[in-house]
N, C-alpha and C. Protein backbone atom coordinates (compact mmCIF):
# COMPACT_ATOMS: atom_id res chain seq x y z
N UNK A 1 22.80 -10.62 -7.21
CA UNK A 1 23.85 -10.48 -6.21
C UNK A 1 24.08 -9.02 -5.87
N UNK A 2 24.14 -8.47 -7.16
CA UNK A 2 24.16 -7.05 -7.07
C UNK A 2 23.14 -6.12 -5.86
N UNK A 3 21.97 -6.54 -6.10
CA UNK A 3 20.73 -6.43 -5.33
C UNK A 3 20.87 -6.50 -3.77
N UNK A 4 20.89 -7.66 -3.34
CA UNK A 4 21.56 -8.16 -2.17
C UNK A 4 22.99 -7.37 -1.63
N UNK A 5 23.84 -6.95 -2.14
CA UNK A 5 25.06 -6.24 -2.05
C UNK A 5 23.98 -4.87 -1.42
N UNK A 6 23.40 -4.16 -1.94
CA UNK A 6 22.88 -3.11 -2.05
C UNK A 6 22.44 -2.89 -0.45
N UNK A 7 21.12 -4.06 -0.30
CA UNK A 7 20.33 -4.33 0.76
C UNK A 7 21.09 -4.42 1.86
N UNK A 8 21.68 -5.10 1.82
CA UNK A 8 23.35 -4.95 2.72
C UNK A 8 23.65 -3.92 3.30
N UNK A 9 24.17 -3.02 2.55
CA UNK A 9 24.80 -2.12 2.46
C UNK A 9 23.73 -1.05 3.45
N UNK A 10 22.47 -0.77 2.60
CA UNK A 10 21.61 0.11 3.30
C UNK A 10 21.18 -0.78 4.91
N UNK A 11 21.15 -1.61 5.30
CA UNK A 11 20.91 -2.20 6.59
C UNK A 11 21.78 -2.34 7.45
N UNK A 12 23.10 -2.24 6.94
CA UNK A 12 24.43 -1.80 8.05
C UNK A 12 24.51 -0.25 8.26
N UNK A 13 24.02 0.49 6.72
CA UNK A 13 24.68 1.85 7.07
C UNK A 13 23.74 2.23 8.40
N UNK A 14 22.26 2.09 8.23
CA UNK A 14 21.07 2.64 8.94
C UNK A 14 21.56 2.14 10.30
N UNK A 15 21.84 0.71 10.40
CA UNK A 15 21.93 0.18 12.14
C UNK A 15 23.44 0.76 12.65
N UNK A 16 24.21 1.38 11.54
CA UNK A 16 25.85 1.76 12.52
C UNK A 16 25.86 3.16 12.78
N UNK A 17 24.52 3.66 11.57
CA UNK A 17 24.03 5.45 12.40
C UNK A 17 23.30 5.45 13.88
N UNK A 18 22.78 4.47 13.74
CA UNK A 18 21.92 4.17 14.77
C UNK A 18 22.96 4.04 16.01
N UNK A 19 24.05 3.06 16.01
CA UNK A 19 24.94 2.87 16.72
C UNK A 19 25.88 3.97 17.83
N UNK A 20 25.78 5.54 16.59
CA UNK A 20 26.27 6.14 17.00
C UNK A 20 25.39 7.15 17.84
N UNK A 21 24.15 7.03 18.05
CA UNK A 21 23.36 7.29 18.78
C UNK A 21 23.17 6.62 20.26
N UNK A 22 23.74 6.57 20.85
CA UNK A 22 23.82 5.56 22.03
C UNK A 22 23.55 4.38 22.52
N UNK A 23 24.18 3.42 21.55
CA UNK A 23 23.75 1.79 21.65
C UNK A 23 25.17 1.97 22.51
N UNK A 24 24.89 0.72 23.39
CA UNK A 24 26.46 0.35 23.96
C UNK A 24 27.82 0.38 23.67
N UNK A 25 28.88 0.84 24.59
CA UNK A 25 29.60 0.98 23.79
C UNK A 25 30.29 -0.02 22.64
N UNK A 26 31.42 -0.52 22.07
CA UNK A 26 31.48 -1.60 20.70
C UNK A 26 31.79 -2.43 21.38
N UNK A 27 32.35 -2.22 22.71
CA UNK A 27 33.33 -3.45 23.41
C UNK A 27 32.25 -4.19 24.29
N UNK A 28 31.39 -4.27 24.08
CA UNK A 28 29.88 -5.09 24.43
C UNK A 28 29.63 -6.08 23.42
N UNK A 29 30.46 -5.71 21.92
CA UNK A 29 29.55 -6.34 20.95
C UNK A 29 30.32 -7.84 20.77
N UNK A 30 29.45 -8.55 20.46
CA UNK A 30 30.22 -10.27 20.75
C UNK A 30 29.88 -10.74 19.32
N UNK A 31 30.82 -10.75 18.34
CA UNK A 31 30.69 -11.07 16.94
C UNK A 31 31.21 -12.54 17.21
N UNK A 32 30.27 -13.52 17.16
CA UNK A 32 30.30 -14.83 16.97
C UNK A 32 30.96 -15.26 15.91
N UNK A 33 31.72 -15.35 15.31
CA UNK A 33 32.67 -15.41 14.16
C UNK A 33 32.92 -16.92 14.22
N UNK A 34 33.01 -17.80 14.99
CA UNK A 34 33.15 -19.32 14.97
C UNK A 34 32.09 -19.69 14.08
N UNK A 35 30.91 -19.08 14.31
CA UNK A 35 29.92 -20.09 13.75
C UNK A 35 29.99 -19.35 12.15
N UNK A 36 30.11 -18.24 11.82
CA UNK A 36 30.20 -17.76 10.41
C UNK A 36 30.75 -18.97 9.46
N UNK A 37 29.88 -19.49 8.64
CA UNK A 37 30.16 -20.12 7.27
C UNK A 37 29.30 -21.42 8.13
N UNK A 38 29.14 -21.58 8.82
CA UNK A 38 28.55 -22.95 9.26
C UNK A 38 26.77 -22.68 8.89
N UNK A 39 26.70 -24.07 9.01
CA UNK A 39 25.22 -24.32 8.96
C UNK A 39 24.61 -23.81 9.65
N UNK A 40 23.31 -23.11 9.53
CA UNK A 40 22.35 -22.70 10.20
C UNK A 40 21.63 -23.94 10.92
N UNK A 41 21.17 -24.04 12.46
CA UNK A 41 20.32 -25.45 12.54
C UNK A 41 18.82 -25.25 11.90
N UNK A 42 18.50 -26.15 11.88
CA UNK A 42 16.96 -26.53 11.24
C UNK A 42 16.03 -25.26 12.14
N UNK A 43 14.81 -24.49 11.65
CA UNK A 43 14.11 -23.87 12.66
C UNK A 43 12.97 -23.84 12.16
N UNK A 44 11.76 -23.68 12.72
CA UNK A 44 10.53 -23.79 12.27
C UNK A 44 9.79 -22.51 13.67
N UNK A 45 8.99 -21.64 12.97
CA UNK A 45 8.49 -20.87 14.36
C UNK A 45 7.13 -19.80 13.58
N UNK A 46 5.87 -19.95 14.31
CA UNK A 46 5.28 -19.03 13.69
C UNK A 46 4.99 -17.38 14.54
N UNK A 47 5.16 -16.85 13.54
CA UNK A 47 4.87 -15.10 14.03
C UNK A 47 3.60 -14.87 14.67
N UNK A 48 3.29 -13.39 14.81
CA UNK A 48 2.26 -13.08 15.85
C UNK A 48 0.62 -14.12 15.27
N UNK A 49 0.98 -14.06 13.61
CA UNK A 49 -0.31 -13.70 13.12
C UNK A 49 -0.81 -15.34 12.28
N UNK A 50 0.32 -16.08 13.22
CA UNK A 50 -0.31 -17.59 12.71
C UNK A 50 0.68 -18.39 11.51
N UNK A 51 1.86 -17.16 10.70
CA UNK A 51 2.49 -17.32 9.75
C UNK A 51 3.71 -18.56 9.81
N UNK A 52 3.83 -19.34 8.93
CA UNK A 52 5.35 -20.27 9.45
C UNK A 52 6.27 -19.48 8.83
N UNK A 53 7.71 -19.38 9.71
CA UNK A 53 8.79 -19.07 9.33
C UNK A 53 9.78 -20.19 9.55
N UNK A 54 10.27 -20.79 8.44
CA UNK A 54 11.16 -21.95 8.90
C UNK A 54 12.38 -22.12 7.92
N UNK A 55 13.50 -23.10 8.47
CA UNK A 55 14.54 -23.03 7.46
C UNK A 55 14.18 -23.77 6.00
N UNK A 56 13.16 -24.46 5.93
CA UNK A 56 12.37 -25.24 4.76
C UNK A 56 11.72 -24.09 3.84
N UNK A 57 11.41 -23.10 4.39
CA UNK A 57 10.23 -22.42 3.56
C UNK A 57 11.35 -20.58 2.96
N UNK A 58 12.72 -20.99 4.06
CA UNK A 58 13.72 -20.06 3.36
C UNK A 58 14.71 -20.43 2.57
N UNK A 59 14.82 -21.08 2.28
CA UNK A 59 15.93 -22.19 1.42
C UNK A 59 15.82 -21.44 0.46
N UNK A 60 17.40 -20.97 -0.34
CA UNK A 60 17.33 -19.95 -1.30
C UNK A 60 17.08 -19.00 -1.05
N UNK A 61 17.12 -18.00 0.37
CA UNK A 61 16.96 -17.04 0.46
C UNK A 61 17.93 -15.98 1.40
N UNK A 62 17.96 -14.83 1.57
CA UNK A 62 18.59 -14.49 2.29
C UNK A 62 17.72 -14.26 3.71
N UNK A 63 17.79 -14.22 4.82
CA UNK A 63 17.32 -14.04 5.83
C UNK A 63 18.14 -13.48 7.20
N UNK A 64 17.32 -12.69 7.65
CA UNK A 64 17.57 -11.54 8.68
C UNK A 64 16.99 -11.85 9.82
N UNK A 65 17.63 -12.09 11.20
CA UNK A 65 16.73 -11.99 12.37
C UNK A 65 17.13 -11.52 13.04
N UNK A 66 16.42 -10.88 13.86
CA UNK A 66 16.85 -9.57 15.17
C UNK A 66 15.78 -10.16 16.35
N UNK A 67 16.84 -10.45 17.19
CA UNK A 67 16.48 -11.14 18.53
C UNK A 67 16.64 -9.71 19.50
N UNK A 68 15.18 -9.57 20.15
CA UNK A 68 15.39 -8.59 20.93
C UNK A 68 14.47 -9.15 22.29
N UNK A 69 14.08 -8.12 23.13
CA UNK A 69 12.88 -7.91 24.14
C UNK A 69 12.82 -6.71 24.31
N UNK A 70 11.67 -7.01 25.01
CA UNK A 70 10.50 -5.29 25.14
C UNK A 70 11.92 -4.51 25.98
N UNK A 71 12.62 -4.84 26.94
CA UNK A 71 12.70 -3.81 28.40
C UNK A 71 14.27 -3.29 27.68
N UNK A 72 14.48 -3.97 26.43
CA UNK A 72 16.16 -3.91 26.02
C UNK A 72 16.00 -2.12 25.26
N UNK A 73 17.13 -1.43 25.78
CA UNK A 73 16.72 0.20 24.85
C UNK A 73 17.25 0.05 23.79
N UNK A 74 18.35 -0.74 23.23
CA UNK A 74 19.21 -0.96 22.14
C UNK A 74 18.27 -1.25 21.77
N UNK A 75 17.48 -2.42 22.14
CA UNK A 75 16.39 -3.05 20.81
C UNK A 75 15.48 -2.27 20.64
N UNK A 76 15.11 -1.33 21.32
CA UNK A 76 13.82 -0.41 20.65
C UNK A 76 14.77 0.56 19.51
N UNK A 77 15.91 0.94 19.63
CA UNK A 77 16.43 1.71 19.21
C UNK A 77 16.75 1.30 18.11
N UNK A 78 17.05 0.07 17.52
CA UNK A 78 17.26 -0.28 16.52
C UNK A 78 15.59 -0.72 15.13
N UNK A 79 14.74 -0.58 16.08
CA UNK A 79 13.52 -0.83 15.29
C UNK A 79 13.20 0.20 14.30
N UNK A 80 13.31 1.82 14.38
CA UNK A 80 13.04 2.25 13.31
C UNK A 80 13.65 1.99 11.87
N UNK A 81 14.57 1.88 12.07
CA UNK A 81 15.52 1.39 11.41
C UNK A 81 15.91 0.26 10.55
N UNK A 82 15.33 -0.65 11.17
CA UNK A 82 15.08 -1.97 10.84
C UNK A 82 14.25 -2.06 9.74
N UNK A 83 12.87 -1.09 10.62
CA UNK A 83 11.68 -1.22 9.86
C UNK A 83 12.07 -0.03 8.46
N UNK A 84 12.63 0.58 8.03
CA UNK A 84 13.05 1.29 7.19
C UNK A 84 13.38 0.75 6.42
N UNK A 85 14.36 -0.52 6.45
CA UNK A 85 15.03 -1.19 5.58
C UNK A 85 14.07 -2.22 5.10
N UNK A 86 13.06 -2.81 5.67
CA UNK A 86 12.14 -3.88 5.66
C UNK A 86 11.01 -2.76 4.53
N UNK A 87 10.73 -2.21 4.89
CA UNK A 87 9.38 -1.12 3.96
C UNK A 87 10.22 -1.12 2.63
N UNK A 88 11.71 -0.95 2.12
CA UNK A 88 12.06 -0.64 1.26
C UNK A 88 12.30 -1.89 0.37
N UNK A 89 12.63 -3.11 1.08
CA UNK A 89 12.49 -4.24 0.60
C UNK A 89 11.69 -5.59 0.71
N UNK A 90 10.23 -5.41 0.98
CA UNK A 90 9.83 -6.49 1.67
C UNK A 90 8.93 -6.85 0.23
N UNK A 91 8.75 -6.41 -0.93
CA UNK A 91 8.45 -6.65 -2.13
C UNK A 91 9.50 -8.01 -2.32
N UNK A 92 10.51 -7.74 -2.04
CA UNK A 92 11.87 -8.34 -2.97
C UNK A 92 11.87 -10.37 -2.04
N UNK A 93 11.57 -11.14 -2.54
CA UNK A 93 11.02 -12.41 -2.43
C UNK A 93 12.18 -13.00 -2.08
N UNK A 94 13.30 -12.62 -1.99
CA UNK A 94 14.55 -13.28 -1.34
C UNK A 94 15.31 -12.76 -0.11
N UNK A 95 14.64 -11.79 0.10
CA UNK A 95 15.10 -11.46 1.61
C UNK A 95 13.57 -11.40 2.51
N UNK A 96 14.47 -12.33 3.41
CA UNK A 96 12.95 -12.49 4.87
C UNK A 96 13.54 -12.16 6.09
N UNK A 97 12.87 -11.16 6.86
CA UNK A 97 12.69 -10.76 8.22
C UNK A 97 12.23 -11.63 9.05
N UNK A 98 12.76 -11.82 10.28
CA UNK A 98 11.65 -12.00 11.45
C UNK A 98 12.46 -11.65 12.72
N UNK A 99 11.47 -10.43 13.44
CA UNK A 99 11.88 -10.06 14.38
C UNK A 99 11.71 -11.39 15.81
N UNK A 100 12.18 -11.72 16.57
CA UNK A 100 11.92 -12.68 18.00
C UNK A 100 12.15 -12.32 19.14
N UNK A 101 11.15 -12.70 19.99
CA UNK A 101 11.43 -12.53 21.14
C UNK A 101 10.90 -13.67 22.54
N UNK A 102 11.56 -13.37 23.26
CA UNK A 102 11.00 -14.19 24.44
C UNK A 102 9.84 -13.92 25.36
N UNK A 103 9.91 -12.86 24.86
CA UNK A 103 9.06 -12.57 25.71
C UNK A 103 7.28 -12.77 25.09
N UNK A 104 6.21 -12.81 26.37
CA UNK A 104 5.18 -13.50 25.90
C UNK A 104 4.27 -12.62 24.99
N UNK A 105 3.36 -13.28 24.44
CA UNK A 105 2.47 -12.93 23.51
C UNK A 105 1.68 -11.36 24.16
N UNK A 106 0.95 -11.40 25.03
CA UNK A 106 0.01 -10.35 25.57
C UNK A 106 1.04 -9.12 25.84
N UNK A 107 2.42 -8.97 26.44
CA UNK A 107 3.29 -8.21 26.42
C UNK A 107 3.93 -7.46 25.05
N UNK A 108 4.07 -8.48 24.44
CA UNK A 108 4.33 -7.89 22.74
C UNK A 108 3.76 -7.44 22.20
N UNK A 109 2.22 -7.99 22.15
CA UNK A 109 0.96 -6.82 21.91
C UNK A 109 0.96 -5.40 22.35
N UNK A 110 1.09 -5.40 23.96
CA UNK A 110 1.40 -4.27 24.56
C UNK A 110 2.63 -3.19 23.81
N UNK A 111 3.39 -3.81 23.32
CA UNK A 111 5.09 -3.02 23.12
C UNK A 111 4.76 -2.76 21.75
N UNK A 112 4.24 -3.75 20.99
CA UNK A 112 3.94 -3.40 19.71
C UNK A 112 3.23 -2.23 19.37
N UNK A 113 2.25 -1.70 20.49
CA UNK A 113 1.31 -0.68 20.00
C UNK A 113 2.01 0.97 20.44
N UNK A 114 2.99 0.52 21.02
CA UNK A 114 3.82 1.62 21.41
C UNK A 114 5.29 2.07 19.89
N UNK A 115 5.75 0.76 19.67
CA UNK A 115 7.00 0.60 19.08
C UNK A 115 6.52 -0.32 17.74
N UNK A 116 5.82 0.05 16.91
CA UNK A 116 5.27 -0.88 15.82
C UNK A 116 6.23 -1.68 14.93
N UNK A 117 6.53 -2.84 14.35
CA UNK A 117 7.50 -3.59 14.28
C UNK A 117 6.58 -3.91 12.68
N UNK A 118 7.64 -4.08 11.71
CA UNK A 118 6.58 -3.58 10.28
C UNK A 118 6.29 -5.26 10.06
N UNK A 119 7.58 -6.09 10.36
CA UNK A 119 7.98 -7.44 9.83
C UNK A 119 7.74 -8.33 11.09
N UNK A 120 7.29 -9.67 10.24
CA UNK A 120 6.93 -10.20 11.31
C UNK A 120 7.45 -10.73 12.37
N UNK A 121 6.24 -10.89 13.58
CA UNK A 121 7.43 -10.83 14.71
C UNK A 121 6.59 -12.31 15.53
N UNK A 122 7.49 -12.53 15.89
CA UNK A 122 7.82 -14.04 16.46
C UNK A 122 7.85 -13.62 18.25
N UNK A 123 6.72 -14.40 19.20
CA UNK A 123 6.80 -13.96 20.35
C UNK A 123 6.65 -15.45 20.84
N UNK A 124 6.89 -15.66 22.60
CA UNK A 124 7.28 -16.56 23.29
C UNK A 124 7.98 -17.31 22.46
N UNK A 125 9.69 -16.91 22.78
CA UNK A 125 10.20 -17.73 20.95
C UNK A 125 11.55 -18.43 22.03
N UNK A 126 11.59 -18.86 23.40
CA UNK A 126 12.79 -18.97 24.00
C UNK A 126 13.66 -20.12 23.37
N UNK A 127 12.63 -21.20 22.66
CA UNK A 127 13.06 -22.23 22.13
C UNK A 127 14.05 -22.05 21.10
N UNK A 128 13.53 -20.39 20.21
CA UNK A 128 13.89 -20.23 18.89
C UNK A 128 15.69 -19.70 19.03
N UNK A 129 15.46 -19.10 20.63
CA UNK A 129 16.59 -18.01 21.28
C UNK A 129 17.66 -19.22 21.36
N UNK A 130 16.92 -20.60 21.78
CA UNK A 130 18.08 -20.93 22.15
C UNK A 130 18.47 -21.81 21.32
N UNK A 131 17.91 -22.22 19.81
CA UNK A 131 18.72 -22.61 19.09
C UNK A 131 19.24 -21.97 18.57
N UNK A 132 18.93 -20.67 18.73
CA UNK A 132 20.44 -19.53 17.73
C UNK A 132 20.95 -19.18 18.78
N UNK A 133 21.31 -19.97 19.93
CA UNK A 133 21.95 -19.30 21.20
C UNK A 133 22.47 -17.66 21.69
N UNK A 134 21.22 -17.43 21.79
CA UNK A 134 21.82 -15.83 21.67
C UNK A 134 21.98 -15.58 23.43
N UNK A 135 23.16 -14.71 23.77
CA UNK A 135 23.32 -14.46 24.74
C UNK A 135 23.26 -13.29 25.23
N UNK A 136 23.05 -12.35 24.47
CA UNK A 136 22.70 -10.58 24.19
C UNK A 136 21.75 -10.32 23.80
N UNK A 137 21.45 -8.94 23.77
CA UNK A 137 20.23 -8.39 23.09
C UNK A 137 20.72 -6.69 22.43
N UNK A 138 20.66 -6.62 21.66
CA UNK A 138 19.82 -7.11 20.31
C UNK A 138 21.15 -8.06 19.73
N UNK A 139 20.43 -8.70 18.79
CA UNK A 139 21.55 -9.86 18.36
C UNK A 139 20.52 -10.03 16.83
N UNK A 140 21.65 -9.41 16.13
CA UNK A 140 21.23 -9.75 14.22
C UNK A 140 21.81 -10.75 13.74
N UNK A 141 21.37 -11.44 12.86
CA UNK A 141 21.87 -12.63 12.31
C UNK A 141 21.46 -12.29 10.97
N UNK A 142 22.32 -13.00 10.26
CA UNK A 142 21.87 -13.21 8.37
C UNK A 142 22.31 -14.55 7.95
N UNK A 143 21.30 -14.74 7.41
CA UNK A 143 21.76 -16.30 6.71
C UNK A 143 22.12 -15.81 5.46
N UNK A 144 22.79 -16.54 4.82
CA UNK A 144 23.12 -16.73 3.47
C UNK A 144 22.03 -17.51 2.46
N UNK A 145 22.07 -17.42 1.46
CA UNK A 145 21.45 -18.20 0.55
C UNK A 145 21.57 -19.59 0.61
N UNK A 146 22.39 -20.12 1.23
CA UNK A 146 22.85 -21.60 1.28
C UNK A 146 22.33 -22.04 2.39
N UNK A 147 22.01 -21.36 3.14
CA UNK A 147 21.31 -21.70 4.74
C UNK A 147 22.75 -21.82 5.78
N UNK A 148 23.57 -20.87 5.30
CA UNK A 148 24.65 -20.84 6.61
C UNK A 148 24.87 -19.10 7.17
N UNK A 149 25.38 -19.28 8.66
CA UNK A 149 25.54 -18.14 9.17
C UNK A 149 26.02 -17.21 8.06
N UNK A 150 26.32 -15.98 7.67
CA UNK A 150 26.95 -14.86 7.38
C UNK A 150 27.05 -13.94 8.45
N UNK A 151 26.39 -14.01 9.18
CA UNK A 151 26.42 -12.81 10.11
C UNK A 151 26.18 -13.18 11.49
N UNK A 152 26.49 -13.01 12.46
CA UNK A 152 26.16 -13.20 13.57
C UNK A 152 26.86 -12.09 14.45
N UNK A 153 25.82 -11.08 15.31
CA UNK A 153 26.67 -9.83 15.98
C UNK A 153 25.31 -9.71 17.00
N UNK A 154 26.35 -9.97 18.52
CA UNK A 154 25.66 -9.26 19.52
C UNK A 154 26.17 -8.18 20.12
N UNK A 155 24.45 -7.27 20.61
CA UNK A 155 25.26 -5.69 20.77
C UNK A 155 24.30 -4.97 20.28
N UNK A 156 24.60 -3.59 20.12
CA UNK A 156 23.91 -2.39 19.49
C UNK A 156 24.35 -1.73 17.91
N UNK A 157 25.33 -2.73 18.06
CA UNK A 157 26.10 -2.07 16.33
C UNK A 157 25.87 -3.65 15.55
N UNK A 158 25.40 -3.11 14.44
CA UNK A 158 25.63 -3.95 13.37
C UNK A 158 25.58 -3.79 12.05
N UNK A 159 25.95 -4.48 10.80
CA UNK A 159 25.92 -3.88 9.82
C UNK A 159 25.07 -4.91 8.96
N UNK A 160 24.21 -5.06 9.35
CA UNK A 160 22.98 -6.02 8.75
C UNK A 160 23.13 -5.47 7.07
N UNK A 161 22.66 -4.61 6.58
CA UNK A 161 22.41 -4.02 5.34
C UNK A 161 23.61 -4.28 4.59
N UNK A 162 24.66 -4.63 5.13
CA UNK A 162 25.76 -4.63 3.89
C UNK A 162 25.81 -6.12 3.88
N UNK A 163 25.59 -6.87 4.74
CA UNK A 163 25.72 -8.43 5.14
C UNK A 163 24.95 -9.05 3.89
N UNK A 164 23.67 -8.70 4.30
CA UNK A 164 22.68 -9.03 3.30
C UNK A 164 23.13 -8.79 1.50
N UNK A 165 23.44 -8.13 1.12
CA UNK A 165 24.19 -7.37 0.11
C UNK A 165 24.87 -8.53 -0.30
N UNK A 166 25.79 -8.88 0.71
CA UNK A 166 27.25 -9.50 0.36
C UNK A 166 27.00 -11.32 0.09
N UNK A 167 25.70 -11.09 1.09
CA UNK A 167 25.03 -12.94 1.15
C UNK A 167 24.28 -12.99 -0.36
């Protein structure tokens, strides 16, 4: 728990420095707070490279997703960052990444070789967008260990790293 507290902690501090670097201002940010403590729905989706990511194969875990697209500046802006926190923990077998997007496969290739994304990333995913109904971009989510929301924040600020921590 301790562990998780930690991971937390370092993935909010990194994305609210980031924040203060010119993500939108806060009154953009749409903290979904209804759905916090509720069930996550069922999801199943594979990444660039053929991989399944699904709520079956995370069960017991903590999990992170950052819904972005290529043309969003918040979402490029939040990728180093991301990927910082992902390099420091992607050993650790209870926290899983996956970046998503809508946008299509041959385009993400393109953005990827510009903006390298460490964790895997999930493309033509509108299906995936719209069962976590996201209506913003960038939009972080954390599941909990139980498979329910903890986190849900759209916008340029978030405090992913302490979420995780606390899940």
């Amino acid at each position: 728990m301790l562990k998780m507290k930690q991971i937390a902690f370092v993935i909010l501090s990194l994305v609210f420095i980031s924040s203060l670097k010119g993500y939108p201002n806060n009154a953009s940010l749409n903290n979904n707070s209804d759905l916090i403590g509720k069930r996550v729905p069922d999801f199943s989706m594979k990444d660039i490279n053929g991989n399944l990511i699904s709520s079956n194969d995370t069960k017991g875990k903590v999990v992170v997703l950052n819904f972005w697209f290529a043309a969003c500046k918040p979402c490029i802006k939040e990728i180093p960052e991301l990927n910082e926190v992902y390099e420091k923990y992607k050993a650790d077998t209870n926290v899983v990444f996956a970046s998503i997007t809508f946008d299509k496969l041959d385009r993400v290739t393109t953005f990827l070789k510009k903006y390298p994304i460490q964790y895997p990333v999930v493309a033509d995913a509108k299906d995936i967008c719209n069962v976590f109904k996201t209506t913003g971009y960038p939009t972080n989510i954390v599941i909990d260990k139980k498979g329910n929301y903890f986190e849900y924040i759209t916008g340029g600020f978030s405090q992913i790293g302490h979420q995780i921590s606390s899940s």
